[in-house]
PDB file of N, CA and C in Angstrom:
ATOM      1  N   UNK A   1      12.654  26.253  -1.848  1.00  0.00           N
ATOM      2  CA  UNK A   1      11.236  26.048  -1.755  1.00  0.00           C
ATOM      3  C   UNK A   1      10.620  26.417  -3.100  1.00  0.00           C
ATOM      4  N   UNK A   2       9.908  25.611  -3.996  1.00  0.00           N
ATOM      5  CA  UNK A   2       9.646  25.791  -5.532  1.00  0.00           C
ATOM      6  C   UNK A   2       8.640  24.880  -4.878  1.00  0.00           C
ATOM      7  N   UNK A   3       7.373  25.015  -6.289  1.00  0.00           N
ATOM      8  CA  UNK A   3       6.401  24.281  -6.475  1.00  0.00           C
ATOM      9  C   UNK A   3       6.505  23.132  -7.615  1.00  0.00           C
ATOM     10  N   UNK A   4       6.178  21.920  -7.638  1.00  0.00           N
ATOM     11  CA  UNK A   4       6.606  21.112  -8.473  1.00  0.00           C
ATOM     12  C   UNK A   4       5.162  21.104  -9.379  1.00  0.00           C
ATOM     13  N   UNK A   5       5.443  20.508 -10.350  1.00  0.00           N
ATOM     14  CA  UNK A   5       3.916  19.973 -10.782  1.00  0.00           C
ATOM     15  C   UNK A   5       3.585  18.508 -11.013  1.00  0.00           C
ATOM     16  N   UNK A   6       4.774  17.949 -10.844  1.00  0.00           N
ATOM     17  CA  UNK A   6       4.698  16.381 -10.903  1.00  0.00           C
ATOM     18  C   UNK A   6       4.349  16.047  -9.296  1.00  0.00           C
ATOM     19  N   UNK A   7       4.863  16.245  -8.326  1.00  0.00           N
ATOM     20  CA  UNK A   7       4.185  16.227  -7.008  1.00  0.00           C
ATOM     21  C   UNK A   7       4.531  16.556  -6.075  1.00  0.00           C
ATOM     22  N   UNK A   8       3.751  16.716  -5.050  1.00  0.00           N
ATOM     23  CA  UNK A   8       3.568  17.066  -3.994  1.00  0.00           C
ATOM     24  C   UNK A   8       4.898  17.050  -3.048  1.00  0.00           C
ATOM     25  N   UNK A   9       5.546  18.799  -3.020  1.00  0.00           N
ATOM     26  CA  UNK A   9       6.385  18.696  -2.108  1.00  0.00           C
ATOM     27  C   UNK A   9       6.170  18.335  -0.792  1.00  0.00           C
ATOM     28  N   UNK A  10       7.106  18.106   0.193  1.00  0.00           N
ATOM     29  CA  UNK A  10       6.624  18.392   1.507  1.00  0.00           C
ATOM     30  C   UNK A  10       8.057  18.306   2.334  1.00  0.00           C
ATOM     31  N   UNK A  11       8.165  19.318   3.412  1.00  0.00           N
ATOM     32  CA  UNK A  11       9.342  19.647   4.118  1.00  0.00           C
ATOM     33  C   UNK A  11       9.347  19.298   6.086  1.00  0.00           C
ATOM     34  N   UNK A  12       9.683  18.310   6.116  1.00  0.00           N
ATOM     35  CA  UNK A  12       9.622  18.335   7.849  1.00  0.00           C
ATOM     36  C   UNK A  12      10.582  18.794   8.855  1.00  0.00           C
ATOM     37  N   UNK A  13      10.088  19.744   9.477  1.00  0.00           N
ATOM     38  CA  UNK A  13      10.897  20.866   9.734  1.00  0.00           C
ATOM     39  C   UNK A  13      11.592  20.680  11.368  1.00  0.00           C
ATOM     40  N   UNK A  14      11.929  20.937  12.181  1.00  0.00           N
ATOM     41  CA  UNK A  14      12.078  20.394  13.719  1.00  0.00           C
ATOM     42  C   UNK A  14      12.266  22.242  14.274  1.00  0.00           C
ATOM     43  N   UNK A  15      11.042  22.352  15.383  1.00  0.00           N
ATOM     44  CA  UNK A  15      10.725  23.665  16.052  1.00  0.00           C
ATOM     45  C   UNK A  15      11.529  23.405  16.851  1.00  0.00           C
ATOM     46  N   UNK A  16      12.005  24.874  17.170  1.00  0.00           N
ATOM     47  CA  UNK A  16      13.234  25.056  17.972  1.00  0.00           C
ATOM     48  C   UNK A  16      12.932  26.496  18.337  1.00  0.00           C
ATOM     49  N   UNK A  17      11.754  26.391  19.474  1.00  0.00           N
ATOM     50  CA  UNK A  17      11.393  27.951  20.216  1.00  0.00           C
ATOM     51  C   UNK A  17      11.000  28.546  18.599  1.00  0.00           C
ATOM     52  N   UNK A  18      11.369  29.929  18.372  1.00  0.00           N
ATOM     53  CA  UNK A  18      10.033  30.435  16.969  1.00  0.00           C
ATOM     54  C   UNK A  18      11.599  30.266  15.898  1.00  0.00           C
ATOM     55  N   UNK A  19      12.170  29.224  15.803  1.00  0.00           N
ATOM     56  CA  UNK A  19      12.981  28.648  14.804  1.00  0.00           C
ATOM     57  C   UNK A  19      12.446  27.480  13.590  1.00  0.00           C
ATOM     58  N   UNK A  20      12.024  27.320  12.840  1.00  0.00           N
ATOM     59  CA  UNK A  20      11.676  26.610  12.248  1.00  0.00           C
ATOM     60  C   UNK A  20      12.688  25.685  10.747  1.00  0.00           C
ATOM     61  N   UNK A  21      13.707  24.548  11.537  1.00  0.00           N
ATOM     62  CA  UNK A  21      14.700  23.923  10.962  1.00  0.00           C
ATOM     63  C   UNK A  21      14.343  23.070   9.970  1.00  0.00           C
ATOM     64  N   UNK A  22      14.994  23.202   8.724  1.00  0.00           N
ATOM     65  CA  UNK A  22      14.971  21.640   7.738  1.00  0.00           C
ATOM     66  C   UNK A  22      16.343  21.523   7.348  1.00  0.00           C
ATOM     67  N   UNK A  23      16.745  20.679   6.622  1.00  0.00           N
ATOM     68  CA  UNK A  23      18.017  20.820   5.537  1.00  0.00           C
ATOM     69  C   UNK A  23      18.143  21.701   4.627  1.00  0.00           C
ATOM     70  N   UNK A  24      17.159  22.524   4.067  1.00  0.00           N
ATOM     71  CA  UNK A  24      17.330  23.240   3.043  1.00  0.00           C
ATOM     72  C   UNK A  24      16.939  24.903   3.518  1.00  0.00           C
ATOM     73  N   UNK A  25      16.871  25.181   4.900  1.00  0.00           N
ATOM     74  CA  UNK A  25      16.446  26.330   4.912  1.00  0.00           C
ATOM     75  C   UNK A  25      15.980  26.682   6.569  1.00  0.00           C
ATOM     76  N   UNK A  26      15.887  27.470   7.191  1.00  0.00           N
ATOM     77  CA  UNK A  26      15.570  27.895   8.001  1.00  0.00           C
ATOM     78  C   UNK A  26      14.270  29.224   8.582  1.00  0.00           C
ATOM     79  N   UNK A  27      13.144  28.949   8.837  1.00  0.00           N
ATOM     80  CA  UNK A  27      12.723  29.960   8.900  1.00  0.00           C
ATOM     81  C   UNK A  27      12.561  30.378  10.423  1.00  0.00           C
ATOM     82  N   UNK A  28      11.631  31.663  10.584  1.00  0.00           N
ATOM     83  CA  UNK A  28      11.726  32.532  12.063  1.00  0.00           C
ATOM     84  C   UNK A  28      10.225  32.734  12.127  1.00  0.00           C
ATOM     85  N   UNK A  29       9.432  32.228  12.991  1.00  0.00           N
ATOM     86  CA  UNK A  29       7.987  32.345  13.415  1.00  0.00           C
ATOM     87  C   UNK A  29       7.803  33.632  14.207  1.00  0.00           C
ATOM     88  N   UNK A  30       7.228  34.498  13.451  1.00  0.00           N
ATOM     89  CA  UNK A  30       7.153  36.051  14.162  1.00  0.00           C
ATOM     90  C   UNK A  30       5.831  36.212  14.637  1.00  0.00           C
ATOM     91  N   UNK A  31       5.439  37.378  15.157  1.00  0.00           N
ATOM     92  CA  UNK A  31       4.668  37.604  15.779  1.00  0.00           C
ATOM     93  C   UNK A  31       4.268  38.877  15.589  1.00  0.00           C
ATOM     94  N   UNK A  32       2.832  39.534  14.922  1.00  0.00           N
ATOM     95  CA  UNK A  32       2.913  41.040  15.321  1.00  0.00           C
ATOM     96  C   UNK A  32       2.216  41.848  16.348  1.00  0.00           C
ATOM     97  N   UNK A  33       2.625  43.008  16.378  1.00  0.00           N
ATOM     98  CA  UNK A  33       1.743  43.265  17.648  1.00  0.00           C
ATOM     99  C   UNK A  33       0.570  44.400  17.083  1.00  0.00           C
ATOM    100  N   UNK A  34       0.420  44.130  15.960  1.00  0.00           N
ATOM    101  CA  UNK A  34      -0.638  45.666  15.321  1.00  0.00           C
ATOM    102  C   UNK A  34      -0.999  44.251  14.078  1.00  0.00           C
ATOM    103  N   UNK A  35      -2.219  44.271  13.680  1.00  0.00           N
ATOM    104  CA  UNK A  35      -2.767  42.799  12.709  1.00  0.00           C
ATOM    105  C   UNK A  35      -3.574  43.804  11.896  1.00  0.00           C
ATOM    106  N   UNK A  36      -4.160  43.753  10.368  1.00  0.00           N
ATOM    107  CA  UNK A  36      -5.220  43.916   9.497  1.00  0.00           C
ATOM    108  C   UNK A  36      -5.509  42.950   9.020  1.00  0.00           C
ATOM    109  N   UNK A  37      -6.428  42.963   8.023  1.00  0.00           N
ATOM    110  CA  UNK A  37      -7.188  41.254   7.352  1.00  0.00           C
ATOM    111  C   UNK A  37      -6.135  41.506   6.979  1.00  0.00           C
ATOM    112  N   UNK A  38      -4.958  41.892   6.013  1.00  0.00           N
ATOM    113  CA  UNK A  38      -3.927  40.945   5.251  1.00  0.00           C
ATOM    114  C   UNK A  38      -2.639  41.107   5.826  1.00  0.00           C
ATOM    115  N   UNK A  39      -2.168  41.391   7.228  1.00  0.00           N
ATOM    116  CA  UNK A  39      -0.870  41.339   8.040  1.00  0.00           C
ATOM    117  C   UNK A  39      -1.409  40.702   9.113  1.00  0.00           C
ATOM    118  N   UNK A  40      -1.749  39.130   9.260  1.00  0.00           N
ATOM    119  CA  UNK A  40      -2.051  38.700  10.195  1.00  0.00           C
ATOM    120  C   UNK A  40      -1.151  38.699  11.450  1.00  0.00           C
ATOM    121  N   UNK A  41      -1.480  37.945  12.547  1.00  0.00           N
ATOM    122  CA  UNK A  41      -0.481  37.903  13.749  1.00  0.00           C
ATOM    123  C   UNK A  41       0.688  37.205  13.614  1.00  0.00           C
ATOM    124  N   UNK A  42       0.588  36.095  13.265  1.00  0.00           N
ATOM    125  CA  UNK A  42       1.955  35.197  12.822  1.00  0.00           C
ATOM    126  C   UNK A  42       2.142  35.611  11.156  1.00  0.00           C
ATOM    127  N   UNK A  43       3.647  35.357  11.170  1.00  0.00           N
ATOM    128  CA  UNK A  43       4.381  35.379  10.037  1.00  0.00           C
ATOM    129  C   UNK A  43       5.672  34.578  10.537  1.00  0.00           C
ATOM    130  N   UNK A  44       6.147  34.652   8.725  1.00  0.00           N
ATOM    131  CA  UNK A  44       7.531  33.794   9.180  1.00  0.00           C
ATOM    132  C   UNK A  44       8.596  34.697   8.031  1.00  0.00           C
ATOM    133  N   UNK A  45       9.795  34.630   8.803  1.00  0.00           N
ATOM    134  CA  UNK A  45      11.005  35.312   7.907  1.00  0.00           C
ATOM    135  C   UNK A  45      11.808  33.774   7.581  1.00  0.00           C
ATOM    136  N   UNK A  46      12.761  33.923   6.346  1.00  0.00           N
ATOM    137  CA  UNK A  46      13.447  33.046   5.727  1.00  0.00           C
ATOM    138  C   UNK A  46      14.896  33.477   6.268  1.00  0.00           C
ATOM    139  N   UNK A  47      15.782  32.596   7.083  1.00  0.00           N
ATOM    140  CA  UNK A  47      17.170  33.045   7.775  1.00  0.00           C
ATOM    141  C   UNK A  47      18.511  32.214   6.882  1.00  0.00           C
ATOM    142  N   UNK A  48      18.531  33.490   6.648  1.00  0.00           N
ATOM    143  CA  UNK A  48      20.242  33.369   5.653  1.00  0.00           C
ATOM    144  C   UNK A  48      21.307  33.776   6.003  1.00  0.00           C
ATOM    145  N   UNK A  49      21.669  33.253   7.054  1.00  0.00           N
ATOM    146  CA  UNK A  49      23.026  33.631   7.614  1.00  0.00           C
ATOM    147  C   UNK A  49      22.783  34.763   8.805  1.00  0.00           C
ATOM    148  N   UNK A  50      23.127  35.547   8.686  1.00  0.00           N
ATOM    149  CA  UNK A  50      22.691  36.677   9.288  1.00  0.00           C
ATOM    150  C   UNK A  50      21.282  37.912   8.829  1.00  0.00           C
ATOM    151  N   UNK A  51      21.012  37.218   7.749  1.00  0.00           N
ATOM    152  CA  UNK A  51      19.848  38.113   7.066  1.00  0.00           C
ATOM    153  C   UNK A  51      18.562  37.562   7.234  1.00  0.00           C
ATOM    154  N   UNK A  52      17.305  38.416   7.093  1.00  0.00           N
ATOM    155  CA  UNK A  52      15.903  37.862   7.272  1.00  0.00           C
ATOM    156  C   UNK A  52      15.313  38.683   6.007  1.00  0.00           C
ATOM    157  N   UNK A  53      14.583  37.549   5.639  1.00  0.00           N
ATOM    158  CA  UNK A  53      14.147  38.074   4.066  1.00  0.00           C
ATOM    159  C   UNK A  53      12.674  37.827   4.798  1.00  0.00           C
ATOM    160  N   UNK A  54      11.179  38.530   4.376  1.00  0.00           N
ATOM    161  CA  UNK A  54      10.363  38.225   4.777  1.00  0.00           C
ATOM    162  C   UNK A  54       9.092  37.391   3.965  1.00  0.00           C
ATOM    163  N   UNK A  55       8.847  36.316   4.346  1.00  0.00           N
ATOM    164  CA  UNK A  55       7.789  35.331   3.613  1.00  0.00           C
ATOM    165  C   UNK A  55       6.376  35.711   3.259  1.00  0.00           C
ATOM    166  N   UNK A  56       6.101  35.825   4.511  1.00  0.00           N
ATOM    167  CA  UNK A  56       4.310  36.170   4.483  1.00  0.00           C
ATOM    168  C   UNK A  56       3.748  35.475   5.695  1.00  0.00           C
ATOM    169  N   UNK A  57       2.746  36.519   5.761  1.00  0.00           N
ATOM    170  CA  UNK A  57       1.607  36.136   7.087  1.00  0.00           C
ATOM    171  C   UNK A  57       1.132  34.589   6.709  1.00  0.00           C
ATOM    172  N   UNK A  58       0.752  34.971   8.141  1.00  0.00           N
ATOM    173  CA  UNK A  58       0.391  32.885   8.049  1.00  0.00           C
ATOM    174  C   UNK A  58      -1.190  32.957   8.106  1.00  0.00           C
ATOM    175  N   UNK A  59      -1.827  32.362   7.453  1.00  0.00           N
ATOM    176  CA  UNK A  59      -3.801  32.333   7.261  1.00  0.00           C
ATOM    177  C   UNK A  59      -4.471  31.252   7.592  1.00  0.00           C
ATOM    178  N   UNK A  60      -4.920  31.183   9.233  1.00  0.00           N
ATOM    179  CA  UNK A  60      -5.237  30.197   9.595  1.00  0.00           C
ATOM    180  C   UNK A  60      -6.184  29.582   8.399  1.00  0.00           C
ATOM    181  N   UNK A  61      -6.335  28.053   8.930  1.00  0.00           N
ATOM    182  CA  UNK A  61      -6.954  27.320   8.453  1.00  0.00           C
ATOM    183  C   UNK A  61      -8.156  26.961   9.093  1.00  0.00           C
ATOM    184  N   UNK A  62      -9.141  25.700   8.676  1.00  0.00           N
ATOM    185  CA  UNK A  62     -10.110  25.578   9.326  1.00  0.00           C
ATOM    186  C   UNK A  62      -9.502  23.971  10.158  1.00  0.00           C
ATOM    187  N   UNK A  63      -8.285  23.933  10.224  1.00  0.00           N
ATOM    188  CA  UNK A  63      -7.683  22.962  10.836  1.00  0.00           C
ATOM    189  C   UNK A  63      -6.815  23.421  11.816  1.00  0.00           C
ATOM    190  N   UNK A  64      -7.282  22.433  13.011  1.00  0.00           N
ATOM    191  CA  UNK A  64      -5.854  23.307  13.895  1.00  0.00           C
ATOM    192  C   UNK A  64      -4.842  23.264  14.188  1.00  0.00           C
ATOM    193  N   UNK A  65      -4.147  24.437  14.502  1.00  0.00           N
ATOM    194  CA  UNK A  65      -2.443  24.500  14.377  1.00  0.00           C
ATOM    195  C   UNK A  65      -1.809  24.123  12.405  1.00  0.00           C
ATOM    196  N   UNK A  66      -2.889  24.651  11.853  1.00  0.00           N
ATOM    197  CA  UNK A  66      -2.490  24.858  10.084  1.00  0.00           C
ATOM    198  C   UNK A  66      -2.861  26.158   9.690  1.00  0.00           C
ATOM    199  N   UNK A  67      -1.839  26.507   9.187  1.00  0.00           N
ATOM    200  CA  UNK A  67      -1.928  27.578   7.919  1.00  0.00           C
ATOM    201  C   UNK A  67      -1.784  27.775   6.813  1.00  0.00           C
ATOM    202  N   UNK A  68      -1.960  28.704   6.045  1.00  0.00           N
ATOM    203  CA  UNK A  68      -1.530  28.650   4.753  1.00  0.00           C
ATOM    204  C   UNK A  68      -0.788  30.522   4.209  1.00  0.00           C
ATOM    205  N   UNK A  69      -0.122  29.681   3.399  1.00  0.00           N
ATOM    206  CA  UNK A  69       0.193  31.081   2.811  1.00  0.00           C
ATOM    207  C   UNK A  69       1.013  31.077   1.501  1.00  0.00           C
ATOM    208  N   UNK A  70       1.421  32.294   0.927  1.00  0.00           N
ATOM    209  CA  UNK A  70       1.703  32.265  -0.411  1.00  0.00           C
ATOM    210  C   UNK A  70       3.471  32.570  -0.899  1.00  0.00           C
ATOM    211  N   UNK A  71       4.123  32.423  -1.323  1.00  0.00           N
ATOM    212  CA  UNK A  71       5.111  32.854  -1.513  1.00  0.00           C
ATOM    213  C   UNK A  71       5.838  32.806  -3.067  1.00  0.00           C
ATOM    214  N   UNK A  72       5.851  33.680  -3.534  1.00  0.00           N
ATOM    215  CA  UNK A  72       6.298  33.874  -4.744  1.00  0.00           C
ATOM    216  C   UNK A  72       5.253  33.100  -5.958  1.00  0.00           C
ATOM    217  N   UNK A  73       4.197  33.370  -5.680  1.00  0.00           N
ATOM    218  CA  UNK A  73       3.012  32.890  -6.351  1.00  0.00           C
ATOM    219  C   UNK A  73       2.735  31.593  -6.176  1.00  0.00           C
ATOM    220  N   UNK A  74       3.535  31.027  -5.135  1.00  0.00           N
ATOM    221  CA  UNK A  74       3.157  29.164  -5.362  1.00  0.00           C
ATOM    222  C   UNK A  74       2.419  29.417  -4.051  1.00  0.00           C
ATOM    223  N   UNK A  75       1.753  28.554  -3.544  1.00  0.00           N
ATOM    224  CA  UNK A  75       0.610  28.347  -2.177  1.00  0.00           C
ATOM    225  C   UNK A  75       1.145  27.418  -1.255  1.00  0.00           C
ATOM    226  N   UNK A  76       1.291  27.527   0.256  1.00  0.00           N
ATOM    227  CA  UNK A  76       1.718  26.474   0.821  1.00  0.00           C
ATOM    228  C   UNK A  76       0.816  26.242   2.051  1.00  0.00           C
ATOM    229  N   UNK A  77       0.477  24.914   2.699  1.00  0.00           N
ATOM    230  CA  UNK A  77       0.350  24.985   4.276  1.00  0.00           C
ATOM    231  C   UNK A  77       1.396  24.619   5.319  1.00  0.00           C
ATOM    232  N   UNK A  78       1.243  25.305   6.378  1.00  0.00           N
ATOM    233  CA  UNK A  78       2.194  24.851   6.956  1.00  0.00           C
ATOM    234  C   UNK A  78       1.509  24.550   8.610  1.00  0.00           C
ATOM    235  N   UNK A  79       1.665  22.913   9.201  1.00  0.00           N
ATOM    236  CA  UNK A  79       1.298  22.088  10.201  1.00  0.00           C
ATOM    237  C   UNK A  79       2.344  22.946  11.372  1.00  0.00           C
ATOM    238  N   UNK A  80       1.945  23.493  12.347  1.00  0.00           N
ATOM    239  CA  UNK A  80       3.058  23.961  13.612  1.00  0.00           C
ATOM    240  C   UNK A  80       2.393  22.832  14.720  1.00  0.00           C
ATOM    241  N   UNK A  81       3.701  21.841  14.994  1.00  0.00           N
ATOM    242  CA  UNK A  81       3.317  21.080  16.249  1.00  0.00           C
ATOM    243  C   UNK A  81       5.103  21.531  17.833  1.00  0.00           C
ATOM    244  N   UNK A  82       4.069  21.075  18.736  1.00  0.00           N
ATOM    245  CA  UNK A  82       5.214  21.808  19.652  1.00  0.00           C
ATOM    246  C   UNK A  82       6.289  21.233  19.473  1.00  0.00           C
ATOM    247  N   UNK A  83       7.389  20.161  18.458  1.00  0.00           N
ATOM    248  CA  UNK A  83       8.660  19.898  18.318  1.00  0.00           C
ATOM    249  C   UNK A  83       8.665  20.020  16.949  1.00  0.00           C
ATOM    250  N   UNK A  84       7.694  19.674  16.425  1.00  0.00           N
ATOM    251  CA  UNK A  84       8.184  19.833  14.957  1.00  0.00           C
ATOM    252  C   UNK A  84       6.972  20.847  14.095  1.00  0.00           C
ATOM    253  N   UNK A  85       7.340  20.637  12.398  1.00  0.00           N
ATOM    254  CA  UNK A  85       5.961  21.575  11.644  1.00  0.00           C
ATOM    255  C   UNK A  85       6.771  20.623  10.205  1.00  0.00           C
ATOM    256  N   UNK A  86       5.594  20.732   9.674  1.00  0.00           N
ATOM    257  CA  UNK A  86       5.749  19.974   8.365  1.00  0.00           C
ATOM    258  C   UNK A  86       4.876  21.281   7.090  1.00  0.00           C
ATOM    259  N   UNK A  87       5.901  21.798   6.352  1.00  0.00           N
ATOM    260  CA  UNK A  87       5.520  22.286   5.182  1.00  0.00           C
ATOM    261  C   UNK A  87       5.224  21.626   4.050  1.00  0.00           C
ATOM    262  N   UNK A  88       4.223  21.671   3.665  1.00  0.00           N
ATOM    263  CA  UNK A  88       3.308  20.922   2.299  1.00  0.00           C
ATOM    264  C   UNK A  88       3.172  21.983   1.544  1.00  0.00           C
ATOM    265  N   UNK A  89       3.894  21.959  -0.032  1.00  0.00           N
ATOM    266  CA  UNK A  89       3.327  22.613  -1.476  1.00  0.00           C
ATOM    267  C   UNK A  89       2.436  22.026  -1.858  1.00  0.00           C
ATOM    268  N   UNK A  90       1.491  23.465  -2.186  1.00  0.00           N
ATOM    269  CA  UNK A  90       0.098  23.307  -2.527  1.00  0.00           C
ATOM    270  C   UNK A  90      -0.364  22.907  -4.386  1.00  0.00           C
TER     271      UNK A  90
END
């Protein structure tokens, strides 16, 4: 997951319960049970085998079922629909 500058990534992912599948990666749709403005309720971990590296809270949007969030200084949204979610670099 990198940001391009020539264009617009985008990743379509297939939901699988709080699994979130592509070819290049796997993430884990979490949930917390204690929230502040910057540890929202959803987050997502990155799954590497047996390991969970953690991404970042998810920041709703003014669209629904979209978020956004940041990871390693690049910006992303990410669409959650009940079979699939499509990640777009920002």
């Amino acid at each position: 997951m990198s940001k391009s500058t020539n264009y617009i990534e985008s990743y379509n992912l297939k939901r699988v319960g709080s699994k979130l599948i592509g070819s290049e990666f796997t993430f884990i749709l979490s949930e917390r049970l204690t929230t502040t403005k910057k540890k929202r309720e959803l987050f997502i971990l990155n799954l590497k085998g047996e390991t969970r590296e953690y991404i970042s809270s998810l920041y709703p949007t003014s669209i629904p079922d979209t978020y956004k969030f940041d990871y390693k200084g690049n910006n992303y949204n990410l669409f959650l629909g009940k079979e699939s979610a499509i990640l777009k670099a920002l």
